[in-house]
Each structure stands twice: as structure tokens, then as C-alpha cells.
N, C-alpha and C. Protein backbone atom coordinates (compact mmCIF):
# COMPACT_ATOMS: atom_id res chain seq x y z
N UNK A 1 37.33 37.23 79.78
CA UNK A 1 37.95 38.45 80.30
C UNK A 1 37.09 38.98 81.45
N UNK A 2 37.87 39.34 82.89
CA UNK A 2 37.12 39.81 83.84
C UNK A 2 36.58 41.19 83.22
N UNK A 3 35.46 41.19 84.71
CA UNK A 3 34.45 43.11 84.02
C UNK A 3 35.51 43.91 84.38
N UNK A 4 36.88 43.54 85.24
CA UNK A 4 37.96 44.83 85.24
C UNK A 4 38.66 44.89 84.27
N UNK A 5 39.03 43.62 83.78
CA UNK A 5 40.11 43.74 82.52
C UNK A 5 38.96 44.51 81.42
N UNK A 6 38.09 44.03 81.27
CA UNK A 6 36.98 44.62 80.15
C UNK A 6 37.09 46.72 80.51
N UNK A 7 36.82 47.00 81.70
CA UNK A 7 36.55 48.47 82.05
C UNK A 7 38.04 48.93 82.18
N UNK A 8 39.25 48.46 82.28
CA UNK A 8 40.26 49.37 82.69
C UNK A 8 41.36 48.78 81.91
N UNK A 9 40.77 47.85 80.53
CA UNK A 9 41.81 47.66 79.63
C UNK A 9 43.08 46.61 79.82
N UNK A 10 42.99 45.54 81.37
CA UNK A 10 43.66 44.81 81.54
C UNK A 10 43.81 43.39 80.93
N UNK A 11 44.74 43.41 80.25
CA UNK A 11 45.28 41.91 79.97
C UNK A 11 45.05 41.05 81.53
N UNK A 12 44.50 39.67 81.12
CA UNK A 12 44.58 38.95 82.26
C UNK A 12 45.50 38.91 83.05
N UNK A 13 46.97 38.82 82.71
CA UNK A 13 48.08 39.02 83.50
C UNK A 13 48.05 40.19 84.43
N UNK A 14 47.92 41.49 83.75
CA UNK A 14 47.65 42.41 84.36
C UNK A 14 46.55 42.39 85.79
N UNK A 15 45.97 41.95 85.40
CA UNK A 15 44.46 42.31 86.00
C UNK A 15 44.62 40.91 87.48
N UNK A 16 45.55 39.82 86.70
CA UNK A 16 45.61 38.74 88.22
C UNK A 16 46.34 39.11 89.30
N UNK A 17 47.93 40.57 88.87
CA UNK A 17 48.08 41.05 89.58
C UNK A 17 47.93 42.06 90.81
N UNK A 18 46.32 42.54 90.67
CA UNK A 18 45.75 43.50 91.22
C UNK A 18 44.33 42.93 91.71
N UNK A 19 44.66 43.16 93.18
CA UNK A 19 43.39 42.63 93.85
C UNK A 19 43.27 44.20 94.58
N UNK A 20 41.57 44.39 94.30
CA UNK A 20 40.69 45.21 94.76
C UNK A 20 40.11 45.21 96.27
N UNK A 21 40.59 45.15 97.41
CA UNK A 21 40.01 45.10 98.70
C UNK A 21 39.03 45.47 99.49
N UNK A 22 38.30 45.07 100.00
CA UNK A 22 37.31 46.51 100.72
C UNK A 22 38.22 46.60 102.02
N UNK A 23 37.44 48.00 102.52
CA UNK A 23 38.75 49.00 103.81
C UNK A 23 38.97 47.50 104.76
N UNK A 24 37.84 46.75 105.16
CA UNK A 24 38.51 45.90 106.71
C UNK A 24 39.37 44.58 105.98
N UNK A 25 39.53 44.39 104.58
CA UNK A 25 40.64 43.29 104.27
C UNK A 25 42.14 44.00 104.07
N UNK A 26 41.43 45.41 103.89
CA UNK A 26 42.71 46.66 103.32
C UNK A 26 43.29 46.28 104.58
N UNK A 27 42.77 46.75 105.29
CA UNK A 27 43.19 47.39 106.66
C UNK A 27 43.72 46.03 107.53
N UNK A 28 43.26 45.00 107.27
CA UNK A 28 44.37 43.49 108.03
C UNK A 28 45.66 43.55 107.24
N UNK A 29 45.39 43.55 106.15
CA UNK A 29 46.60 43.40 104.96
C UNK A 29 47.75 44.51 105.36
N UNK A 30 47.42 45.52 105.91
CA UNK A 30 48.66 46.57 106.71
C UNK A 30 48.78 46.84 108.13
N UNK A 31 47.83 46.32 108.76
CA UNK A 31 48.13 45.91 110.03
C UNK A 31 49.04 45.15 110.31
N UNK A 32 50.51 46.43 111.34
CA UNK A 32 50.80 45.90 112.05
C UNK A 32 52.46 44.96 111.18
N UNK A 33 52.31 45.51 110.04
CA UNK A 33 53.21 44.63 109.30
C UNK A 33 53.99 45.85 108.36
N UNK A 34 55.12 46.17 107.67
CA UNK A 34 55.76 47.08 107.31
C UNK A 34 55.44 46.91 105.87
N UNK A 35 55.03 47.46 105.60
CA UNK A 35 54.35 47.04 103.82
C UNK A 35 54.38 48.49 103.01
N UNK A 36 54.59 48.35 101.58
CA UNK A 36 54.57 49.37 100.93
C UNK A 36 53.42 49.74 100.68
N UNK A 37 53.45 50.48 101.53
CA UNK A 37 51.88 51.95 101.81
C UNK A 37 51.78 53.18 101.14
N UNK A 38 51.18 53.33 99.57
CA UNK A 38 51.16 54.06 98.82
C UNK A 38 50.07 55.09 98.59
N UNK A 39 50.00 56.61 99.07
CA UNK A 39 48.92 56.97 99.23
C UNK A 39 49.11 57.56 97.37
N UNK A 40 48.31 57.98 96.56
CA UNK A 40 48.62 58.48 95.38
C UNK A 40 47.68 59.90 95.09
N UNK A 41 47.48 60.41 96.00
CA UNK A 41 46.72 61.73 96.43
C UNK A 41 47.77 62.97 96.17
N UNK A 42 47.10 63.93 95.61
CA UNK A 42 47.95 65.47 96.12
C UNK A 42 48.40 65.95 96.90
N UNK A 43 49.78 66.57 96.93
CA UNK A 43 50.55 66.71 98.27
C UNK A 43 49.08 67.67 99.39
N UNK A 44 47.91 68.33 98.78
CA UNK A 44 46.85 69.28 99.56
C UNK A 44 45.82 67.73 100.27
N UNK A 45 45.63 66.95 99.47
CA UNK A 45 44.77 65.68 99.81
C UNK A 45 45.07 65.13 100.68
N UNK A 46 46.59 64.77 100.73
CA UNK A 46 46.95 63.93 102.11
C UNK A 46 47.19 65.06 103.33
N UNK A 47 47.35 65.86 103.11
CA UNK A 47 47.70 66.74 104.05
C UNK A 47 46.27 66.99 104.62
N UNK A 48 45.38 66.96 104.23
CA UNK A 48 43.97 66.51 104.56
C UNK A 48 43.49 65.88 105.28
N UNK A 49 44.41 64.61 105.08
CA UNK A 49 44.03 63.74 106.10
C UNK A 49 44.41 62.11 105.00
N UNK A 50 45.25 60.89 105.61
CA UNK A 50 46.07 59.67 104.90
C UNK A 50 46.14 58.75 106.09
N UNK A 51 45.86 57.50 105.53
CA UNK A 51 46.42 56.15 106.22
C UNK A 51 47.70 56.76 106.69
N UNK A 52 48.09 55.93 108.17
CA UNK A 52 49.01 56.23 109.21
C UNK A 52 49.94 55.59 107.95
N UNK A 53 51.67 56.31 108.15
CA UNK A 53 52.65 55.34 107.72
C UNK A 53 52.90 55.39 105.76
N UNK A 54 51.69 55.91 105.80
CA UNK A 54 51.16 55.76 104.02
C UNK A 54 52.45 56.82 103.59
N UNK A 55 53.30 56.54 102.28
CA UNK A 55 53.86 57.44 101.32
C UNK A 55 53.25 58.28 100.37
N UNK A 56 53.24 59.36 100.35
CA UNK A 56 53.04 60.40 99.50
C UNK A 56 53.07 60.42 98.29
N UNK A 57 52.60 59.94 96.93
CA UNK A 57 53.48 59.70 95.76
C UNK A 57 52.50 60.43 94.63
N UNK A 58 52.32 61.59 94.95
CA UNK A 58 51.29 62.33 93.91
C UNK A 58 51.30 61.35 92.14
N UNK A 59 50.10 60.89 92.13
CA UNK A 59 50.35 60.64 90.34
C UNK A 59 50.27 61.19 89.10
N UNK A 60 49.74 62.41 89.48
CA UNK A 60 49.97 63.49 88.41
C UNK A 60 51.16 64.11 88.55
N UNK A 61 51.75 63.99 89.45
CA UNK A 61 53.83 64.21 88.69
C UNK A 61 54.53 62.59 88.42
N UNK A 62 53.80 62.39 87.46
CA UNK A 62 54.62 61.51 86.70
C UNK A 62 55.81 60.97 86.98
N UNK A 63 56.78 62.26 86.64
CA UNK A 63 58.12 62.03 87.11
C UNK A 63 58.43 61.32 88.59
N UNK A 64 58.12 62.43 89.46
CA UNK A 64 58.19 61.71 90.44
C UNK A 64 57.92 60.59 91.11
N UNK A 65 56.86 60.40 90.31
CA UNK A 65 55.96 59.36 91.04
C UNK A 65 56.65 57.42 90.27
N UNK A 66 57.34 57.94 89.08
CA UNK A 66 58.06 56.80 88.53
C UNK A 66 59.28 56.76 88.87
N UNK A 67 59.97 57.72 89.59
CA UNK A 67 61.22 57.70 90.24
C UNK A 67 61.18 57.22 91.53
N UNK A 68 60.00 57.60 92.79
CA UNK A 68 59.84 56.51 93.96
C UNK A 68 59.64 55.36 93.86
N UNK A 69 58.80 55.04 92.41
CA UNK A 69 58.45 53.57 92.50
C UNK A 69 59.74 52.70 91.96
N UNK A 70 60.48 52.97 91.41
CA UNK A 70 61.70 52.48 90.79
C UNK A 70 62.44 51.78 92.21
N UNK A 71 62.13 52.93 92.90
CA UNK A 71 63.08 52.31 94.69
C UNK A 71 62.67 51.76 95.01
N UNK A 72 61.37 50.76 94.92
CA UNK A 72 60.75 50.36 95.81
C UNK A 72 60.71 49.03 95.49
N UNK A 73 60.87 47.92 96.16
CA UNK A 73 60.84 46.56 95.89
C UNK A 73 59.77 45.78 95.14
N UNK A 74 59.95 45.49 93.98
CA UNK A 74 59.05 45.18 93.34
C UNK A 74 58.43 43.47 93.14
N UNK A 75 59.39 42.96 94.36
CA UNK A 75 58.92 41.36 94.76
C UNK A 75 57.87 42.03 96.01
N UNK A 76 57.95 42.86 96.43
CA UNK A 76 56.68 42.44 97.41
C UNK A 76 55.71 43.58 97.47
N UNK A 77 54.16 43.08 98.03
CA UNK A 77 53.33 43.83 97.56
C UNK A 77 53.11 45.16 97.90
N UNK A 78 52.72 46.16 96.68
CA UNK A 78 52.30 47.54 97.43
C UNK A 78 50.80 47.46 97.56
N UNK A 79 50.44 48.15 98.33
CA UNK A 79 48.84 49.03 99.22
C UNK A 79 49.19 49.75 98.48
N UNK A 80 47.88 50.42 97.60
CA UNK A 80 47.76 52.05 97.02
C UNK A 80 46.43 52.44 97.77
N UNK A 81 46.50 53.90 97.50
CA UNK A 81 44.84 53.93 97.69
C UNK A 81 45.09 55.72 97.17
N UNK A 82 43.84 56.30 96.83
CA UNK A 82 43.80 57.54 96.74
C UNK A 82 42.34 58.09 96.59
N UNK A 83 41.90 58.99 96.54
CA UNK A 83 40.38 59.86 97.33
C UNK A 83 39.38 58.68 96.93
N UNK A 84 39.54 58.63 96.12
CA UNK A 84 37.77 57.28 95.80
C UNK A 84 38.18 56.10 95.15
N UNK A 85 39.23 55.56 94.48
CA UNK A 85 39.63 54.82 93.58
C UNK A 85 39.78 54.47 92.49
N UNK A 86 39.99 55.93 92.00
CA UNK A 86 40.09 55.86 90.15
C UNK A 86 41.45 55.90 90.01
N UNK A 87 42.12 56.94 90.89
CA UNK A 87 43.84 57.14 90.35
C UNK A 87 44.36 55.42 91.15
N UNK A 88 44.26 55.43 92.25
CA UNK A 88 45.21 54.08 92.97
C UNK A 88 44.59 52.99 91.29
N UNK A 89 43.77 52.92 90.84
CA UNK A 89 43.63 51.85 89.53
C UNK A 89 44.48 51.99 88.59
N UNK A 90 45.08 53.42 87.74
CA UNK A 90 45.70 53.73 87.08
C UNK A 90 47.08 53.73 87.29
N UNK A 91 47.33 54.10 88.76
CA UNK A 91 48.75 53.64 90.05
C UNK A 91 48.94 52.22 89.36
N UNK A 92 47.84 51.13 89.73
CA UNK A 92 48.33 49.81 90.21
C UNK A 92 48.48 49.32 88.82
N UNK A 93 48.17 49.76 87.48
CA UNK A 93 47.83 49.30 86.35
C UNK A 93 49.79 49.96 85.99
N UNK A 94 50.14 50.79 85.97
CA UNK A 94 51.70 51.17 86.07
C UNK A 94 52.42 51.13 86.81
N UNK A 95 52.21 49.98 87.67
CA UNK A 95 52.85 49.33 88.80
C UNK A 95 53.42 48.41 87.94
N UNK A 96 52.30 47.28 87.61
CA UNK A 96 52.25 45.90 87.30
C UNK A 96 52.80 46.21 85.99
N UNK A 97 52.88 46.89 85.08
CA UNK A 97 53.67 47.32 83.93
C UNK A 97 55.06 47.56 83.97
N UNK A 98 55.55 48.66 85.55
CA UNK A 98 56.66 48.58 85.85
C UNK A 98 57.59 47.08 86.53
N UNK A 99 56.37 46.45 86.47
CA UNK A 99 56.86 44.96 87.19
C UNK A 99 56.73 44.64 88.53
N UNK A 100 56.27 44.94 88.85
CA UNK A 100 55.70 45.24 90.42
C UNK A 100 55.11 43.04 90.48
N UNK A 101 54.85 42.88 91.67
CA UNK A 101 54.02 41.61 91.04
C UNK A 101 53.23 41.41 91.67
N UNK A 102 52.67 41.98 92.65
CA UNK A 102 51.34 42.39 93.55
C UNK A 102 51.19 43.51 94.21
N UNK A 103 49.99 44.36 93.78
CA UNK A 103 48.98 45.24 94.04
C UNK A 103 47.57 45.35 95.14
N UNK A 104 47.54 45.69 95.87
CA UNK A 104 46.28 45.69 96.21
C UNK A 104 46.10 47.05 96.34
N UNK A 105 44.45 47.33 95.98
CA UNK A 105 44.08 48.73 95.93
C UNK A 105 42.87 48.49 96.57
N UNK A 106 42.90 49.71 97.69
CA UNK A 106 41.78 49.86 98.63
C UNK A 106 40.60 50.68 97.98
N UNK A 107 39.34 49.59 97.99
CA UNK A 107 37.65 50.25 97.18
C UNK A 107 37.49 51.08 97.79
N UNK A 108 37.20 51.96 96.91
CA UNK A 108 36.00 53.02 97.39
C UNK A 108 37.26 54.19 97.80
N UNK A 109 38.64 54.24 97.91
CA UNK A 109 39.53 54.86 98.11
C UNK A 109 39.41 55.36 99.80
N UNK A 110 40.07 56.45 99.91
CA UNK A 110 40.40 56.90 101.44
C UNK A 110 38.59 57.67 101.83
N UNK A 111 38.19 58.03 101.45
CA UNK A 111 36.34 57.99 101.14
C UNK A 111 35.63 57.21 101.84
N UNK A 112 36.27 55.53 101.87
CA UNK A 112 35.45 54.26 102.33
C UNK A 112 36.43 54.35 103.44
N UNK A 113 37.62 54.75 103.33
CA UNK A 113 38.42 54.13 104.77
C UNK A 113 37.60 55.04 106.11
N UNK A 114 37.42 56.15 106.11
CA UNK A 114 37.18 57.05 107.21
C UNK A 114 35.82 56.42 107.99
């Protein structure tokens, strides 16, 4: 069992679907290409300051946040990211549950991007 599946409770399946990036592999991986760009910050956080293009999808409203992802194509991959990288983990971990089938979540969150 990887040290992520071990720390964040992932079944291997889980855990093969979610690759962890640092910002300059983040940042090729949405360059320039139309990709589901998931910021998972508070509507006050992004308004703060968010990746260009990035969606809004607060994860502490639940609701909401399982009603955008429902729309969203779940053959191809989403970008999450949010302030340091604890929520985009918990995002991508109820992604891949909702069936999603690739994740990538940007390290160190929007923190490392700036």
C-alpha cells in the first residue's frame, strides 16, 4: 500500500486514480488546453486570487459542490487545487468515488502556485 493510500485511506484503485503534481507539471497539464479546472476554495479565497479559467466549486457546500461535479465529464481528467492541499485531496478522493477516472491535484495547493 502506497504512504498516500496508508495517510488518506485509499484503496489502491483509488489512490492509481490520483496523481499529485508539483505547480510546473500542474501548470503544462492546463496549458493552453480546455481541461476541467477545479478550484475547491471559498467563494472569499478565490476571490482572493485563482488559476486563470479555474471553476469555483466551494467543498464545504457539499450540495453544491456534488451537483457541479455530476455535470462534468467524468471520462476526462479534472485539475483540482485549493489553498495548500488538504481539501483538493478530499475533492479528488470524492471524485474518484463519484467515478471520475483521473485526478490530478496540484502540491502544495494555490500557496506553491504563486
Amino acid at each position: 500500500m502506497s504512504f498516500l493510500a496508508k495517510l488518506f485511506g485509499f484503496n489502491k484503485e483509488v489512490s492509481d486514480k490520483i496523481e499529485i503534481l508539483d505547480p510546473a507539471a500542474y501548470s503544462q497539464g492546463i496549458a493552453g488546453k480546455k481541461v476541467q479546472l477545479v478550484d475547491v476554495m471559498t467563494k472569499e479565497e478565490f476571490m482572493n486570487g485563482h488559476i486563470e479559467k479555474a471553476v469555483n466549486l466551494d467543498i464545504f457546500n457539499a450540495t453544491n459542490f456534488i451537483k457541479a461535479c455530476e455535470k462534468m465529464d467524468k471520462d476526462k481528467p479534472v485539475y483540482l487545487y485549493c489553498r495548500s492541499g488538504a481539501r483538493s485531496q478530499k475533492a479528488a478522493k470524492k471524485l474518484i468515488n463519484m467515478g471520475f477516472e483521473k485526478v490530478y491535484d496540484l502540491k502544495g495547493g494555490f500557496l506553491r502556485w504563486k
